[in-house]
C-alpha atoms as a PDB file:
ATOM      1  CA  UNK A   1     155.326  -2.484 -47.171  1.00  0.00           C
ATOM      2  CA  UNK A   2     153.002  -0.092 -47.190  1.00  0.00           C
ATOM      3  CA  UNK A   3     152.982   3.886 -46.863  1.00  0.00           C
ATOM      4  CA  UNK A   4     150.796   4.165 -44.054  1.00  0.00           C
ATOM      5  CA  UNK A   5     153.328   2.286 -41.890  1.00  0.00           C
ATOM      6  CA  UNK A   6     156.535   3.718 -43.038  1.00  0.00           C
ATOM      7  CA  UNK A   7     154.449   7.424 -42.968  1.00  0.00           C
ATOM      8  CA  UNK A   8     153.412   6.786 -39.152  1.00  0.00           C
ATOM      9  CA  UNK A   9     156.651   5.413 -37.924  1.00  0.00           C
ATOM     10  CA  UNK A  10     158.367   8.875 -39.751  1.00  0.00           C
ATOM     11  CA  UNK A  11     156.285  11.200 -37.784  1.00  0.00           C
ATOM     12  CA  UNK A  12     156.362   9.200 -34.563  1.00  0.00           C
ATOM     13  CA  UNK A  13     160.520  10.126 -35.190  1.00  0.00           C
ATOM     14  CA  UNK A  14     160.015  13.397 -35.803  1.00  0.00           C
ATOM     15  CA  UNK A  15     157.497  13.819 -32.907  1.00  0.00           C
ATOM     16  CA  UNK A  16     159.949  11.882 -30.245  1.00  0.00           C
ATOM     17  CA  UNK A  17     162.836  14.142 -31.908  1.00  0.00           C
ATOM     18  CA  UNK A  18     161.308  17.450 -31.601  1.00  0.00           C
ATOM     19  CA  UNK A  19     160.348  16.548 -28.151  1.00  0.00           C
ATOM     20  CA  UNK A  20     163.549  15.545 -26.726  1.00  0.00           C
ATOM     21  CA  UNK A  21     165.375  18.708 -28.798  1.00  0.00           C
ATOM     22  CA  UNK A  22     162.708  20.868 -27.424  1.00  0.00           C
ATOM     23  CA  UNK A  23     163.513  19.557 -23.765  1.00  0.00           C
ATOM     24  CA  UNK A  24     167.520  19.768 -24.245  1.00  0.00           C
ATOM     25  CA  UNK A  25     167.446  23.587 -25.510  1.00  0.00           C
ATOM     26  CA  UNK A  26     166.134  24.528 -22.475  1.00  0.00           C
ATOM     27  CA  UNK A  27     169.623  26.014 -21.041  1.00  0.00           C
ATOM     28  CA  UNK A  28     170.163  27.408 -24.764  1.00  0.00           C
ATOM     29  CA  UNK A  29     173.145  25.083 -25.001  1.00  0.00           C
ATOM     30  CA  UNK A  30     172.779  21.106 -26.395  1.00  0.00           C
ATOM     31  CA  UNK A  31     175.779  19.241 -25.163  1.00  0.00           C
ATOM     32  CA  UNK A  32     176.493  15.749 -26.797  1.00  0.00           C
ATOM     33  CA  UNK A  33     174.564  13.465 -24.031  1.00  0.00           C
ATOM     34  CA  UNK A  34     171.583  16.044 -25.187  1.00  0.00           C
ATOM     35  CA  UNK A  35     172.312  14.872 -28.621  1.00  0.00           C
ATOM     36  CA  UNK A  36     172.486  11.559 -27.982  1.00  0.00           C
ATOM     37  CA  UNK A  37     169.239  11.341 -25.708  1.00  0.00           C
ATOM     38  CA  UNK A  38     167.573  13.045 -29.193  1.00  0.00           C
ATOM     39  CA  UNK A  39     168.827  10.646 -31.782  1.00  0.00           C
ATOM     40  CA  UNK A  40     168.013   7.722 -29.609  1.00  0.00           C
ATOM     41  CA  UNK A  41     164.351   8.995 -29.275  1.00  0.00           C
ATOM     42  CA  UNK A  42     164.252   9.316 -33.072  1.00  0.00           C
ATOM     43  CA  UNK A  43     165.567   6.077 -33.691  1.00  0.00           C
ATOM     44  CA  UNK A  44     163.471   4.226 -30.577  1.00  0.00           C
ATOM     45  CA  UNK A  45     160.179   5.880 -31.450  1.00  0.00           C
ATOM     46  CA  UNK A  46     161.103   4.835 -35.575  1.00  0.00           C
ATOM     47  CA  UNK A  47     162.042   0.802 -34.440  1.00  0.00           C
ATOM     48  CA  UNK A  48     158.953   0.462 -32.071  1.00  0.00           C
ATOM     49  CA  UNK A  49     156.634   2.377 -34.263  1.00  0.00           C
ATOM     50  CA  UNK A  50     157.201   0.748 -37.381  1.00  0.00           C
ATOM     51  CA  UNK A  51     156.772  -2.855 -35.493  1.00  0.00           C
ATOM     52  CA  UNK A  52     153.905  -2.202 -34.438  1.00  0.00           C
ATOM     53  CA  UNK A  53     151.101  -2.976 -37.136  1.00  0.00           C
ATOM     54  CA  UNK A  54     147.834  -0.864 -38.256  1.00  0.00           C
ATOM     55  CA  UNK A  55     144.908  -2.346 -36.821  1.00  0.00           C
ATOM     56  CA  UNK A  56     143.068  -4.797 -39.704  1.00  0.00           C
ATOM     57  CA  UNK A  57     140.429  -3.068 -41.083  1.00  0.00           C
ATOM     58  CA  UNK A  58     137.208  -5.089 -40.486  1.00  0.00           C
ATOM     59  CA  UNK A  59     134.689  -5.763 -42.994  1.00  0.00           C
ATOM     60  CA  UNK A  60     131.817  -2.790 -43.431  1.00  0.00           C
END
C-alpha cells in the first residue's frame, strides 16, 4: 500500500465527516440518528475512497 491512497481516502473521511457534523449542528443539538448519519459518511467516504485507485501515471 501506498501513502497516497491511504492519505486520500483519510481526508475524503474527514471531508464527508465534517460535512455531515456541520449539517447536523444546525439546531445546536446532535441527536444519535445525527451521529449515526456522520459516522456512516466517515466510514462510506473511507471504504469507497480507498477502492478506488490513483490514476497510472503515464510515461513522460
Amino acid at each position: 500500500m501506498r501513502i497516497a491512497s491511504i492519505a486520500k481516502s483519510l481526508i475524503a473521511g474527514i471531508a464527508a465527516g465534517s460535512a455531515a457534523a456541520v449539517t447536523a449542528a444546525q439546531d445546536n443539538v446532535l441527536t444519535t440518528g445525527e451521529g449515526v448519519t456522520i459516522a456512516l459518511a466517515v466510514l462510506g467516504a473511507w471504504g469507497i475512497v480507498f477502492a478506488v485507485p490513483n490514476k497510472p501515471k503515464t510515461g513522460i
